[in-house]
C-alpha atoms as a PDB file:
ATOM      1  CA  UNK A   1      30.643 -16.485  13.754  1.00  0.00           C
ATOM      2  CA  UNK A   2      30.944 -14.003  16.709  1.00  0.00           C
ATOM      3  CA  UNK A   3      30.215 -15.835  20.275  1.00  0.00           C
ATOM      4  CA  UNK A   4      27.469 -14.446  22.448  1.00  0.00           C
ATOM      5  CA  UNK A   5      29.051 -12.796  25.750  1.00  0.00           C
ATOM      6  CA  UNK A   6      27.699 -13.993  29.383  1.00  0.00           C
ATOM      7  CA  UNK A   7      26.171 -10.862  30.821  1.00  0.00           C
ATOM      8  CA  UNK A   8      29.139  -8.829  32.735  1.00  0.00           C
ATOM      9  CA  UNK A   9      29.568  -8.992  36.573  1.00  0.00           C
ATOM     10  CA  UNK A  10      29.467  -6.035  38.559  1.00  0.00           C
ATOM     11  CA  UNK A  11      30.345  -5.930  42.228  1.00  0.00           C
ATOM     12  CA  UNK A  12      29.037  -2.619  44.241  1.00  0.00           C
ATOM     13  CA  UNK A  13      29.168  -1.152  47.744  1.00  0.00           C
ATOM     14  CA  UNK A  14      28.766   2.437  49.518  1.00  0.00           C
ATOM     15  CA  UNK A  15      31.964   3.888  50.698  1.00  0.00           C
ATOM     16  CA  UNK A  16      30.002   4.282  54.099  1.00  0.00           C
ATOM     17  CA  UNK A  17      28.994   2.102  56.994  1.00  0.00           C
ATOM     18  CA  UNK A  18      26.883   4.754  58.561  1.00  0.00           C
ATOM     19  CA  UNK A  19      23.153   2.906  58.321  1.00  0.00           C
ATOM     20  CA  UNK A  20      21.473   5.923  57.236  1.00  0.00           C
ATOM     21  CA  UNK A  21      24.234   7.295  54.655  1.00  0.00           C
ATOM     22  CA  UNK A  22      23.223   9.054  52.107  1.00  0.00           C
ATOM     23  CA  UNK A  23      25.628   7.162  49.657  1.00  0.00           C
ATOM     24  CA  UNK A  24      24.170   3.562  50.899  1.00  0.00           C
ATOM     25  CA  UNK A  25      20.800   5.184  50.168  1.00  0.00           C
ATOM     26  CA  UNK A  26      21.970   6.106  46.179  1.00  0.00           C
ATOM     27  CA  UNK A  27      24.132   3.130  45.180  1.00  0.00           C
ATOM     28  CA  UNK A  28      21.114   0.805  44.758  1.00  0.00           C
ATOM     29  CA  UNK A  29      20.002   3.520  41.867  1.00  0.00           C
ATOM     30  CA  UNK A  30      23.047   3.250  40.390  1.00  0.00           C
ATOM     31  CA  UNK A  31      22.721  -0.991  40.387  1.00  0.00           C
ATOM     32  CA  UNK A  32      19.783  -0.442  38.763  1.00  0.00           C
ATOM     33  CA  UNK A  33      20.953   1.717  35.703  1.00  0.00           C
ATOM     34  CA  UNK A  34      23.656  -0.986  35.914  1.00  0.00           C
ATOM     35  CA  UNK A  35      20.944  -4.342  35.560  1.00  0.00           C
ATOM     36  CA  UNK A  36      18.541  -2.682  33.330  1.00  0.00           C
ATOM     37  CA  UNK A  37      21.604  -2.535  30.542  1.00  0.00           C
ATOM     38  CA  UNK A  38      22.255  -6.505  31.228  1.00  0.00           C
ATOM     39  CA  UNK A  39      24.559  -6.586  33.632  1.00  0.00           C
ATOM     40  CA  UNK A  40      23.894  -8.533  36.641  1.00  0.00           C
ATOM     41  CA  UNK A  41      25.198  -7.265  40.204  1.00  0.00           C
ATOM     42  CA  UNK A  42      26.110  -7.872  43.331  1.00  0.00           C
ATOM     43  CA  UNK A  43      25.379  -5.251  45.868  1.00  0.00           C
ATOM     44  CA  UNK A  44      27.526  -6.084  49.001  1.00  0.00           C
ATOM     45  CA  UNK A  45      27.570  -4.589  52.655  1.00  0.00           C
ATOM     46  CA  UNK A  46      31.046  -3.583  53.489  1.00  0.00           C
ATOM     47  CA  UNK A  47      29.953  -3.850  57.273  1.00  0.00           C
ATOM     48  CA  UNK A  48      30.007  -7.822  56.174  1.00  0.00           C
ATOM     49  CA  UNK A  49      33.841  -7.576  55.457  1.00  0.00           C
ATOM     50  CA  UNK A  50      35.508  -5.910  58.733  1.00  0.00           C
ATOM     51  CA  UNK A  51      39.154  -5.101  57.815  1.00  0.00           C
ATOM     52  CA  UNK A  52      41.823  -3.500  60.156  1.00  0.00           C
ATOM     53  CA  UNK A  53      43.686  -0.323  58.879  1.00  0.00           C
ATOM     54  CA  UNK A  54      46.195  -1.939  56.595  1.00  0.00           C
ATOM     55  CA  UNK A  55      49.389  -2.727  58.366  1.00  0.00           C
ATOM     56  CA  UNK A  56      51.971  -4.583  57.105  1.00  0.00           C
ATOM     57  CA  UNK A  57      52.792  -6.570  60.283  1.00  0.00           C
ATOM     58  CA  UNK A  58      49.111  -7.974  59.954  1.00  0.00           C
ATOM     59  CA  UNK A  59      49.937  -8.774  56.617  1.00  0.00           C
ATOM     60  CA  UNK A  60      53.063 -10.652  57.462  1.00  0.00           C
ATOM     61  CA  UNK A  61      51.438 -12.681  60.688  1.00  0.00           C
ATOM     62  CA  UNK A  62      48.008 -13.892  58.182  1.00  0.00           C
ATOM     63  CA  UNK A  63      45.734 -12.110  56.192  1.00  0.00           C
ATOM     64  CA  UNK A  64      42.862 -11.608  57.866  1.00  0.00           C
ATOM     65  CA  UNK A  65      40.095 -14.032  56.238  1.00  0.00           C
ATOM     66  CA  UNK A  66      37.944 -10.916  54.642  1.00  0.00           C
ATOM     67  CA  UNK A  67      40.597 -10.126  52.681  1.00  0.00           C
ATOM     68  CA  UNK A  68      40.497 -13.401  50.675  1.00  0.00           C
ATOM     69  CA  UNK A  69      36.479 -13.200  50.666  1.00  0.00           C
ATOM     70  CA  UNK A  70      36.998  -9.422  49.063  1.00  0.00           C
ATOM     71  CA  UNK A  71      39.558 -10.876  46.929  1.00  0.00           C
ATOM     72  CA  UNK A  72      37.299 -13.960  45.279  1.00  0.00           C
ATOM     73  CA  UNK A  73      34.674 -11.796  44.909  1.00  0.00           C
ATOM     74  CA  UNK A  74      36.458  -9.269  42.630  1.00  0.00           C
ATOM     75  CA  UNK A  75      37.976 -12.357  40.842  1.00  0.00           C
ATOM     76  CA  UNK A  76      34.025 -13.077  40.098  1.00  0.00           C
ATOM     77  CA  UNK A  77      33.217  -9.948  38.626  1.00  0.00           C
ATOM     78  CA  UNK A  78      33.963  -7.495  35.598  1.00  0.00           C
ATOM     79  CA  UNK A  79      33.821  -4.406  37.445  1.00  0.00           C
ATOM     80  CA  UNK A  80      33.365  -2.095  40.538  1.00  0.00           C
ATOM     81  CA  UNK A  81      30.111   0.434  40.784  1.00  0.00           C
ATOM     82  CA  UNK A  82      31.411   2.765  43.681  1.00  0.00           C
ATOM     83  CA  UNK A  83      29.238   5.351  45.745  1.00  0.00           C
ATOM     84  CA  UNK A  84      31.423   7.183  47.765  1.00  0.00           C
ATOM     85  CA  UNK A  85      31.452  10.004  50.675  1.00  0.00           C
ATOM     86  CA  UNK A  86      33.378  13.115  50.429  1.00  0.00           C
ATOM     87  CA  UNK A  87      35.438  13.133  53.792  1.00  0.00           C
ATOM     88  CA  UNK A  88      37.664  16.085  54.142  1.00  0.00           C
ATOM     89  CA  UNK A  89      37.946  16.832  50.441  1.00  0.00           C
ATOM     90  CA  UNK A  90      38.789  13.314  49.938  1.00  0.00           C
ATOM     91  CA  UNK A  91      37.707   9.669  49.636  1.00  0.00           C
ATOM     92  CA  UNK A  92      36.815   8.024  52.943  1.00  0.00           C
ATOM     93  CA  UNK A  93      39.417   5.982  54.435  1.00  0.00           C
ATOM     94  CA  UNK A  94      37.246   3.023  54.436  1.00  0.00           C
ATOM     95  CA  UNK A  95      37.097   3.022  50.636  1.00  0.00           C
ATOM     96  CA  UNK A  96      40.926   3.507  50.252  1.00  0.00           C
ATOM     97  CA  UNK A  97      41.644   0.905  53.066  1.00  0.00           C
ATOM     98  CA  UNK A  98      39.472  -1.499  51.671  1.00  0.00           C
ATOM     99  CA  UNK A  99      40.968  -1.063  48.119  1.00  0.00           C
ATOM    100  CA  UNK A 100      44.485  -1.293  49.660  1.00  0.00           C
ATOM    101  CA  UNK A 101      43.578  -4.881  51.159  1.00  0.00           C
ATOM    102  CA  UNK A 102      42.184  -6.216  48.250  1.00  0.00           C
ATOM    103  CA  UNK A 103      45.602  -5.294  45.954  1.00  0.00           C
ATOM    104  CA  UNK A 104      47.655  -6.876  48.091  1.00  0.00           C
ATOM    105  CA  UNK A 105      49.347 -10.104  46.495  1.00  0.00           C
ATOM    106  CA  UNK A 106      48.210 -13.404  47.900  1.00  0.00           C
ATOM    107  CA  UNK A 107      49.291 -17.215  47.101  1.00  0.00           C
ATOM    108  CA  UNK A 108      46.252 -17.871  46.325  1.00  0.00           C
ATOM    109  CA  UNK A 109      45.114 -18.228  42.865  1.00  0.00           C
ATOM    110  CA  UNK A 110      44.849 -14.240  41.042  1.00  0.00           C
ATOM    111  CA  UNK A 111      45.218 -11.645  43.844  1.00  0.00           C
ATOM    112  CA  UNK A 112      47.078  -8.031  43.793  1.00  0.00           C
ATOM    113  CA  UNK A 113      46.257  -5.725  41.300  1.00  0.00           C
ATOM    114  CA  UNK A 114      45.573  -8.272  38.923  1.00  0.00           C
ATOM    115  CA  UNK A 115      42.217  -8.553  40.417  1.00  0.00           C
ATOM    116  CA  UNK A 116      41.371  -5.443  38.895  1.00  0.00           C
ATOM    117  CA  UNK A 117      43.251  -5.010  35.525  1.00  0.00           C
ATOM    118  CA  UNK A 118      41.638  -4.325  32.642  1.00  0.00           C
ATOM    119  CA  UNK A 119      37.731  -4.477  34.458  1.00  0.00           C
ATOM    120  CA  UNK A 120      35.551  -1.768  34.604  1.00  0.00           C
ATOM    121  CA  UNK A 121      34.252   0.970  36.755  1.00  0.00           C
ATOM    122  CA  UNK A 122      31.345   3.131  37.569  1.00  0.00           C
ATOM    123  CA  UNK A 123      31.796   5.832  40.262  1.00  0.00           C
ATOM    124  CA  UNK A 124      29.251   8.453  41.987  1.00  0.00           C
ATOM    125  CA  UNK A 125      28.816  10.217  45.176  1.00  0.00           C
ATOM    126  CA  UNK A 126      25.989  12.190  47.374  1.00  0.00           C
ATOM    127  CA  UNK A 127      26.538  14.707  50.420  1.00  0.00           C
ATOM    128  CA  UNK A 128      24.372  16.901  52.196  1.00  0.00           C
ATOM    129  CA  UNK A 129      25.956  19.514  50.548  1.00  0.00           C
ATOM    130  CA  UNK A 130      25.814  21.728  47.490  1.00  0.00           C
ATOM    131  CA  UNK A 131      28.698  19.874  45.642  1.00  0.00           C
ATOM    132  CA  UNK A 132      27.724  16.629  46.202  1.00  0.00           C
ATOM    133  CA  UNK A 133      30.708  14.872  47.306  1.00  0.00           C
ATOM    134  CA  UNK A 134      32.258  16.036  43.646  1.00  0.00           C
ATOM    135  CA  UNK A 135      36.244  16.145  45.080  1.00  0.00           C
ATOM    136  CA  UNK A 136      35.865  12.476  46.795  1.00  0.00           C
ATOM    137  CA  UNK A 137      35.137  11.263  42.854  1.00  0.00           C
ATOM    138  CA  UNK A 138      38.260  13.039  41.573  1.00  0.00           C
ATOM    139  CA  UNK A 139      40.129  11.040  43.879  1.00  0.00           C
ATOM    140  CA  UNK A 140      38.750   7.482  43.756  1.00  0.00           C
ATOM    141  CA  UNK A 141      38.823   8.195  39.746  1.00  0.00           C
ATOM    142  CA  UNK A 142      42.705   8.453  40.191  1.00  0.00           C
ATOM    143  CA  UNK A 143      43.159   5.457  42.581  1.00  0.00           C
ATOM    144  CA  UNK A 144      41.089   2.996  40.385  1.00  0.00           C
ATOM    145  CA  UNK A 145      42.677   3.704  37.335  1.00  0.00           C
ATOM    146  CA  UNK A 146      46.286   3.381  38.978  1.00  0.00           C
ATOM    147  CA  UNK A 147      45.007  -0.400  40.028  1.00  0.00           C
ATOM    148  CA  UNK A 148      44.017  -0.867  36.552  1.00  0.00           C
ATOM    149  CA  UNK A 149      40.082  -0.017  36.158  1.00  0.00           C
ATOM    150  CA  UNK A 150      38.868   1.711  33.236  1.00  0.00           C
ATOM    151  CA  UNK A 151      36.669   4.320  34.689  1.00  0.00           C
ATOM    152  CA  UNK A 152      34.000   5.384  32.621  1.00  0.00           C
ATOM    153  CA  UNK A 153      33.801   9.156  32.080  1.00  0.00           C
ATOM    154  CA  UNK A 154      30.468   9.427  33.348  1.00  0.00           C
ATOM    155  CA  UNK A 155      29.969  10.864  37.030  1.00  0.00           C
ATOM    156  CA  UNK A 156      27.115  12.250  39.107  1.00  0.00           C
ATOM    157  CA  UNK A 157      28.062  14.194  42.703  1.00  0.00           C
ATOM    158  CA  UNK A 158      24.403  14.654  44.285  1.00  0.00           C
ATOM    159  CA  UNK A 159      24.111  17.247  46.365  1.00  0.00           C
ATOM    160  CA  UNK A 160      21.544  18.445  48.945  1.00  0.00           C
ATOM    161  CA  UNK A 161      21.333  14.873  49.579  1.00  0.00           C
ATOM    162  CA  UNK A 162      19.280  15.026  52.278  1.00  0.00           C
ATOM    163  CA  UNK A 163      16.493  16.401  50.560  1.00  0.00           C
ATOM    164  CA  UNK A 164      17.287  14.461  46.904  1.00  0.00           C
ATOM    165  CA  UNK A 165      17.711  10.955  48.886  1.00  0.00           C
ATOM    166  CA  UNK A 166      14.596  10.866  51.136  1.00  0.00           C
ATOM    167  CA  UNK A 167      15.236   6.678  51.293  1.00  0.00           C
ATOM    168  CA  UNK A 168      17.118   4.025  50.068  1.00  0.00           C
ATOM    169  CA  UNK A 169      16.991   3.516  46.137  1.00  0.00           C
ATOM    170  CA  UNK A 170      14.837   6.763  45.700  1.00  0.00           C
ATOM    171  CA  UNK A 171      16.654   9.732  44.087  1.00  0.00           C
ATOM    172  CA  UNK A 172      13.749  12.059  43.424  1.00  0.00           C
ATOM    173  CA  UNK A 173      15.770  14.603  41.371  1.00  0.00           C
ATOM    174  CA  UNK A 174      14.347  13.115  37.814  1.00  0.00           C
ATOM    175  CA  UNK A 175      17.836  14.761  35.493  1.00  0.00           C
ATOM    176  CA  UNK A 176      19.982  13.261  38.313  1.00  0.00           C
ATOM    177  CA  UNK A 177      18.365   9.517  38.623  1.00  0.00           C
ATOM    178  CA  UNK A 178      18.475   9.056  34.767  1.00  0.00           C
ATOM    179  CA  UNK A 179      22.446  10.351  35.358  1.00  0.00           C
ATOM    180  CA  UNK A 180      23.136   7.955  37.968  1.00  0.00           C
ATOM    181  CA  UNK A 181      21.116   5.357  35.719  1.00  0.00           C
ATOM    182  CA  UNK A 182      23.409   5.975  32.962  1.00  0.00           C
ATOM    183  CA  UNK A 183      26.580   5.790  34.662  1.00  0.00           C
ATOM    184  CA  UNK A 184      25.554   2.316  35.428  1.00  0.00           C
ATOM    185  CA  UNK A 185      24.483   1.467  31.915  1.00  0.00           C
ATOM    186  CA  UNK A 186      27.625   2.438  30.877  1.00  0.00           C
ATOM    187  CA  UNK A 187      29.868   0.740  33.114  1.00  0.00           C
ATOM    188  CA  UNK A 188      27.656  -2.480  31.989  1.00  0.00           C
ATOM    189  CA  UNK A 189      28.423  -1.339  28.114  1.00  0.00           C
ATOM    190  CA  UNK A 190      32.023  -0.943  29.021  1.00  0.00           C
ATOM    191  CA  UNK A 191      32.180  -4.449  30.538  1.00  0.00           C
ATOM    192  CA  UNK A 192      30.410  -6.504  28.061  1.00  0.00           C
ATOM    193  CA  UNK A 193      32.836  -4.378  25.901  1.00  0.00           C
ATOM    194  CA  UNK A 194      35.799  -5.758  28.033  1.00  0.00           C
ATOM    195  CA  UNK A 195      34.640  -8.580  28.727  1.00  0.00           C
ATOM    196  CA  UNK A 196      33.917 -10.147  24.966  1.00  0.00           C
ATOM    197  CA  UNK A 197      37.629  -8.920  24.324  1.00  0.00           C
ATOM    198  CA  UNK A 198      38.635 -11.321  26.850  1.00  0.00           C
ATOM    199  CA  UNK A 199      36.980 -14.098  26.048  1.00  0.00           C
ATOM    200  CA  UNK A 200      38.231 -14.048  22.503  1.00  0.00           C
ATOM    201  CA  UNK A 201      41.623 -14.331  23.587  1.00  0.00           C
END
Protein backbone atom coordinates (compact mmCIF):
# COMPACT_ATOMS: atom_id res chain seq x y z
CA UNK A 1 0.00 0.00 0.00
CA UNK A 2 1.69 3.33 -1.00
CA UNK A 3 1.34 6.13 1.94
CA UNK A 4 -0.29 9.41 1.08
CA UNK A 5 2.44 12.36 1.18
CA UNK A 6 1.71 15.63 3.47
CA UNK A 7 1.52 18.43 0.96
CA UNK A 8 5.32 19.82 0.41
CA UNK A 9 6.59 23.02 2.16
CA UNK A 10 7.81 25.79 0.27
CA UNK A 11 9.53 28.78 1.79
CA UNK A 12 9.74 32.08 -0.62
CA UNK A 13 11.11 35.62 -0.52
CA UNK A 14 12.19 38.50 -3.12
CA UNK A 15 15.85 38.97 -3.40
CA UNK A 16 14.95 42.76 -2.74
CA UNK A 17 14.09 44.94 0.20
CA UNK A 18 13.26 47.89 -1.93
CA UNK A 19 9.21 48.30 -1.01
CA UNK A 20 8.25 48.88 -4.45
CA UNK A 21 10.59 46.14 -6.23
CA UNK A 22 9.54 44.79 -9.01
CA UNK A 23 10.65 41.21 -7.86
CA UNK A 24 8.57 41.60 -4.38
CA UNK A 25 5.73 42.60 -6.72
CA UNK A 26 6.12 38.98 -8.93
CA UNK A 27 7.04 36.41 -6.28
CA UNK A 28 3.48 36.27 -4.87
CA UNK A 29 2.53 34.96 -8.66
CA UNK A 30 4.93 32.56 -8.48
CA UNK A 31 3.42 31.28 -4.72
CA UNK A 32 0.46 30.98 -6.37
CA UNK A 33 1.43 28.60 -9.33
CA UNK A 34 3.22 27.01 -6.34
CA UNK A 35 -0.34 26.48 -3.93
CA UNK A 36 -2.63 25.85 -6.73
CA UNK A 37 -0.41 22.42 -7.44
CA UNK A 38 -0.77 21.51 -3.48
CA UNK A 39 1.92 22.85 -2.05
CA UNK A 40 1.46 25.10 0.78
CA UNK A 41 3.89 28.24 1.29
CA UNK A 42 5.31 30.51 3.24
CA UNK A 43 5.98 33.86 1.76
CA UNK A 44 8.48 35.65 4.13
CA UNK A 45 9.82 39.37 4.25
CA UNK A 46 13.54 39.29 4.28
CA UNK A 47 13.35 42.92 5.84
CA UNK A 48 12.01 40.62 8.99
CA UNK A 49 15.47 38.81 9.15
CA UNK A 50 18.27 41.71 9.24
CA UNK A 51 21.67 39.96 8.78
CA UNK A 52 25.16 41.68 8.73
CA UNK A 53 27.49 40.98 5.69
CA UNK A 54 28.81 37.61 6.67
CA UNK A 55 31.98 37.87 8.64
CA UNK A 56 33.54 35.29 10.26
CA UNK A 57 34.50 37.19 13.45
CA UNK A 58 30.60 37.64 13.95
CA UNK A 59 30.35 34.15 13.48
CA UNK A 60 32.91 33.26 16.05
CA UNK A 61 31.60 35.98 18.88
CA UNK A 62 27.47 34.49 18.38
CA UNK A 63 25.39 34.06 15.59
CA UNK A 64 23.27 36.65 15.30
CA UNK A 65 19.62 35.32 16.36
CA UNK A 66 18.13 35.64 12.54
CA UNK A 67 20.35 33.29 11.51
CA UNK A 68 18.84 30.47 13.64
CA UNK A 69 15.17 31.85 12.76
CA UNK A 70 16.34 31.50 8.81
CA UNK A 71 17.80 28.29 9.71
CA UNK A 72 14.43 26.56 11.44
CA UNK A 73 12.52 27.81 8.89
CA UNK A 74 14.35 26.03 6.02
CA UNK A 75 14.45 22.94 8.35
CA UNK A 76 10.40 23.34 8.01
CA UNK A 77 10.19 23.33 4.47
CA UNK A 78 10.86 21.21 1.18
CA UNK A 79 12.05 23.90 -0.89
CA UNK A 80 13.02 27.55 -1.82
CA UNK A 81 10.78 29.67 -4.56
CA UNK A 82 13.34 32.57 -5.28
CA UNK A 83 12.55 35.96 -7.17
CA UNK A 84 15.58 37.64 -7.63
CA UNK A 85 17.11 41.13 -9.01
CA UNK A 86 19.72 41.30 -11.57
CA UNK A 87 22.44 43.61 -9.89
CA UNK A 88 25.44 44.16 -12.02
CA UNK A 89 25.03 41.03 -14.12
CA UNK A 90 24.69 39.15 -11.01
CA UNK A 91 22.57 38.05 -8.03
CA UNK A 92 22.07 40.73 -5.39
CA UNK A 93 24.26 40.52 -2.50
CA UNK A 94 21.40 40.26 -0.22
CA UNK A 95 20.35 36.95 -1.75
CA UNK A 96 23.95 35.51 -1.68
CA UNK A 97 24.55 36.91 1.91
CA UNK A 98 21.52 35.60 3.14
CA UNK A 99 22.18 32.11 1.59
CA UNK A 100 25.75 32.24 3.03
CA UNK A 101 24.25 32.69 6.70
CA UNK A 102 21.88 30.13 6.50
CA UNK A 103 24.76 27.28 5.35
CA UNK A 104 26.73 27.98 7.98
CA UNK A 105 27.00 24.95 10.54
CA UNK A 106 25.34 25.48 13.88
CA UNK A 107 25.07 23.17 17.18
CA UNK A 108 21.88 23.26 16.93
CA UNK A 109 19.89 20.45 15.68
CA UNK A 110 20.35 20.24 11.32
CA UNK A 111 22.10 23.45 10.16
CA UNK A 112 24.84 23.98 7.21
CA UNK A 113 24.14 22.80 3.99
CA UNK A 114 22.21 20.08 5.22
CA UNK A 115 19.37 22.42 5.49
CA UNK A 116 19.11 22.37 1.93
CA UNK A 117 20.17 18.91 0.53
CA UNK A 118 18.18 17.11 -1.52
CA UNK A 119 14.94 19.95 -1.33
CA UNK A 120 13.73 21.69 -4.10
CA UNK A 121 13.81 24.92 -5.93
CA UNK A 122 11.92 27.30 -8.06
CA UNK A 123 13.75 30.43 -9.34
CA UNK A 124 12.55 33.65 -11.45
CA UNK A 125 13.41 37.20 -11.85
CA UNK A 126 11.87 40.72 -13.24
CA UNK A 127 13.83 44.06 -14.20
CA UNK A 128 12.86 47.07 -15.84
CA UNK A 129 14.68 45.95 -18.58
CA UNK A 130 14.45 44.01 -21.81
CA UNK A 131 16.16 40.82 -20.38
CA UNK A 132 14.47 40.57 -17.40
CA UNK A 133 17.00 39.99 -14.86
CA UNK A 134 17.90 36.62 -17.10
CA UNK A 135 21.97 36.62 -15.93
CA UNK A 136 20.98 37.06 -12.01
CA UNK A 137 19.02 33.41 -12.62
CA UNK A 138 22.12 31.83 -14.18
CA UNK A 139 23.84 32.60 -11.14
CA UNK A 140 21.51 31.78 -8.22
CA UNK A 141 20.83 28.44 -10.45
CA UNK A 142 24.61 27.64 -9.83
CA UNK A 143 24.75 28.62 -6.10
CA UNK A 144 21.60 26.55 -5.12
CA UNK A 145 22.55 23.56 -6.70
CA UNK A 146 26.20 23.72 -5.13
CA UNK A 147 24.19 23.83 -1.53
CA UNK A 148 22.31 20.92 -2.66
CA UNK A 149 18.80 22.15 -4.27
CA UNK A 150 17.47 20.53 -7.20
CA UNK A 151 16.52 23.39 -9.35
CA UNK A 152 13.85 22.79 -11.60
CA UNK A 153 14.61 23.61 -15.24
CA UNK A 154 11.89 25.92 -15.56
CA UNK A 155 12.72 29.82 -15.48
CA UNK A 156 10.96 33.05 -16.39
CA UNK A 157 13.25 36.56 -16.55
CA UNK A 158 10.36 39.31 -16.96
CA UNK A 159 11.33 42.10 -18.52
CA UNK A 160 9.90 45.62 -19.02
CA UNK A 161 8.84 45.08 -15.59
CA UNK A 162 7.62 48.20 -15.00
CA UNK A 163 5.01 48.04 -17.41
CA UNK A 164 4.33 43.91 -16.98
CA UNK A 165 4.20 44.37 -12.96
CA UNK A 166 1.82 47.36 -12.53
CA UNK A 167 1.26 45.91 -8.58
CA UNK A 168 1.95 43.34 -6.35
CA UNK A 169 0.75 39.73 -7.48
CA UNK A 170 -0.43 41.12 -10.95
CA UNK A 171 1.72 40.07 -13.96
CA UNK A 172 -0.47 41.20 -16.82
CA UNK A 173 1.64 39.55 -19.58
CA UNK A 174 -0.96 36.38 -19.90
CA UNK A 175 2.20 33.72 -21.70
CA UNK A 176 4.43 35.02 -18.86
CA UNK A 177 1.94 34.60 -15.64
CA UNK A 178 0.99 30.99 -16.74
CA UNK A 179 5.19 30.64 -16.99
CA UNK A 180 5.77 31.94 -13.67
CA UNK A 181 2.62 29.75 -12.58
CA UNK A 182 4.26 26.76 -13.83
CA UNK A 183 7.56 27.17 -12.44
CA UNK A 184 5.80 27.04 -9.18
CA UNK A 185 3.73 24.00 -10.00
CA UNK A 186 6.67 22.37 -10.74
CA UNK A 187 8.81 23.06 -7.93
CA UNK A 188 5.57 21.73 -5.87
CA UNK A 189 5.68 18.42 -8.31
CA UNK A 190 9.35 18.17 -7.68
CA UNK A 191 8.86 18.31 -3.89
CA UNK A 192 6.04 16.02 -3.33
CA UNK A 193 8.38 14.01 -5.68
CA UNK A 194 11.25 14.47 -3.08
CA UNK A 195 9.54 14.54 -0.46
CA UNK A 196 7.52 10.93 -0.67
CA UNK A 197 11.16 9.55 -1.39
CA UNK A 198 12.02 10.67 1.95
CA UNK A 199 9.50 9.59 3.85
CA UNK A 200 9.83 6.06 2.61
CA UNK A 201 13.16 5.81 3.88
Amino acid sequence: MTMAVDPPRLLAFAGSLRRESFNRRLVPVLVEGARDAGAEVSLIDLRDYPLPVYDGDIEADGMPDEVFRLQDLMAEHDGLLISTPEYNGSMPALVKNTLDWISRPTAAGPSGTTLFRGKAAGIVSASPGPLGGLRSLLVLRDALAKLGLVVVPQQVAVGLAAERLPETGVLVDERMREGVHGVGASVADLAFRLKGARDER
